[in-house]
Protein backbone atom coordinates (compact mmCIF):
# COMPACT_ATOMS: atom_id res chain seq x y z
CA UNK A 1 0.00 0.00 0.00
CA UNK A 2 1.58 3.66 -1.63
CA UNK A 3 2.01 6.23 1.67
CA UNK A 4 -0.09 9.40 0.44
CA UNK A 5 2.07 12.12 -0.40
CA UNK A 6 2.37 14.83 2.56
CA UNK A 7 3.17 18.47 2.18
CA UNK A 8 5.42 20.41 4.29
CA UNK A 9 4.54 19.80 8.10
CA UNK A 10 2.01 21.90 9.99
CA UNK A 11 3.52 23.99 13.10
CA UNK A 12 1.01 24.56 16.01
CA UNK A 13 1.51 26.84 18.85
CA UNK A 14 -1.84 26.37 21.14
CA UNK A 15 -0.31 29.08 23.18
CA UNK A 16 -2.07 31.81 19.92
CA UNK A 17 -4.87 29.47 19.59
CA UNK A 18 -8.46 31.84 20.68
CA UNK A 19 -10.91 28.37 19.63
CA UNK A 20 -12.22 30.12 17.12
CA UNK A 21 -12.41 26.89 14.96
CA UNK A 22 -12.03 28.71 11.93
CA UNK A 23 -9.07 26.12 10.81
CA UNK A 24 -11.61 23.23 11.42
CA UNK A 25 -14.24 24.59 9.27
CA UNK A 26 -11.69 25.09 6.09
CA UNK A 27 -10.29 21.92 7.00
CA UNK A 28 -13.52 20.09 6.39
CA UNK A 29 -14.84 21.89 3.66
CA UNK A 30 -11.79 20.91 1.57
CA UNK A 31 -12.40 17.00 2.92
CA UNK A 32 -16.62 16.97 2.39
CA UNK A 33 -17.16 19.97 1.23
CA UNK A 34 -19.37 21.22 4.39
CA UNK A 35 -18.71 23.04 7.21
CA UNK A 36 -18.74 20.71 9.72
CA UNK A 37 -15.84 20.71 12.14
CA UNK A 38 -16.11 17.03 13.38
CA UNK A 39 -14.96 16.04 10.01
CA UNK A 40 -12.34 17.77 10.11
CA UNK A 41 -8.75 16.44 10.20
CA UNK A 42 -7.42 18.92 12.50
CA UNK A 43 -8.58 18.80 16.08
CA UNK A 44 -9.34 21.83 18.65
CA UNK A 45 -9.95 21.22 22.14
CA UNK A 46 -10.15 23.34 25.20
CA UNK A 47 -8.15 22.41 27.95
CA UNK A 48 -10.51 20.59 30.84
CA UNK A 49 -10.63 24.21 33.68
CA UNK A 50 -8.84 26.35 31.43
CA UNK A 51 -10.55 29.31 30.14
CA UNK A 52 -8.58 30.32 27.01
CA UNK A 53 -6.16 27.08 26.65
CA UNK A 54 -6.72 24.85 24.12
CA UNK A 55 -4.79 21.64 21.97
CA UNK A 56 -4.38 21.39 18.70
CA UNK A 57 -4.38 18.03 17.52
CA UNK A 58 -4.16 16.13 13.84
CA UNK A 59 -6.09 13.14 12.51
CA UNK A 60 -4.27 10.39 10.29
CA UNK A 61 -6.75 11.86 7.28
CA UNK A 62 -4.25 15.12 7.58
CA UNK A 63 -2.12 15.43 4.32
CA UNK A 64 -0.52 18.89 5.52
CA UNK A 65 -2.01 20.86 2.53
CA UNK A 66 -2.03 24.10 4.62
CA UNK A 67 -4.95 25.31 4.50
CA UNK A 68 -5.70 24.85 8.25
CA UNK A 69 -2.08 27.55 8.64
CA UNK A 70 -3.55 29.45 5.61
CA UNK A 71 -6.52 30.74 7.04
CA UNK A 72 -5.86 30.87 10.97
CA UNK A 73 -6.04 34.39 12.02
CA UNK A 74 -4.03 34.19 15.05
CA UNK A 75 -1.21 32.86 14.14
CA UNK A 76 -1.19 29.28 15.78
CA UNK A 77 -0.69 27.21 12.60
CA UNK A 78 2.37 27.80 10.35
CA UNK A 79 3.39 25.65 7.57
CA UNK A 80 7.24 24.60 7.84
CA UNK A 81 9.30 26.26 5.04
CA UNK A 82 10.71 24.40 2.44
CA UNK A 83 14.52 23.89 2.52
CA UNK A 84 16.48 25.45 0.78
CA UNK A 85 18.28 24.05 -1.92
């Protein structure tokens, strides 16, 4: 069985993350083509008696196209840069 093909990795910093779930609603449009964010393969939970804390988490569906680091307002998501040559 062929691995898919991954892009560059996805950087998360949950210390920028606000929950706004914005990154799991692009996510899941691009996968079924709704907004639904528990289709998503990119995961955002609040931390159990925290406030503003939350994990960011990735699914085995997650082929690190970016889009998630694309749209995230605050910053939390980043998409490595590619090496240089």
């Amino acid at each position: 069985m062929e691995k898919k093909k991954k892009g560059r990795p996805i950087i998360a910093d949950a210390s920028k993350c606000a929950g706004c779930l914005i990154c799991e609603l692009r996510c899941s449009l691009r996968f079924e083509k709704e907004f639904n964010p528990s289709k998503a393969a990119i995961k955002i939970r609040r931390l159990v008696g925290a406030e503003n804390e939350y994990e960011i988490s990735f699914t085995e569906k997650c082929d690190n196209c970016g889009i998630c680091a694309r749209y995230c307002p605050y910053e939390a998501l980043a998409q490595e840069e590619k090496a240089a040559a």
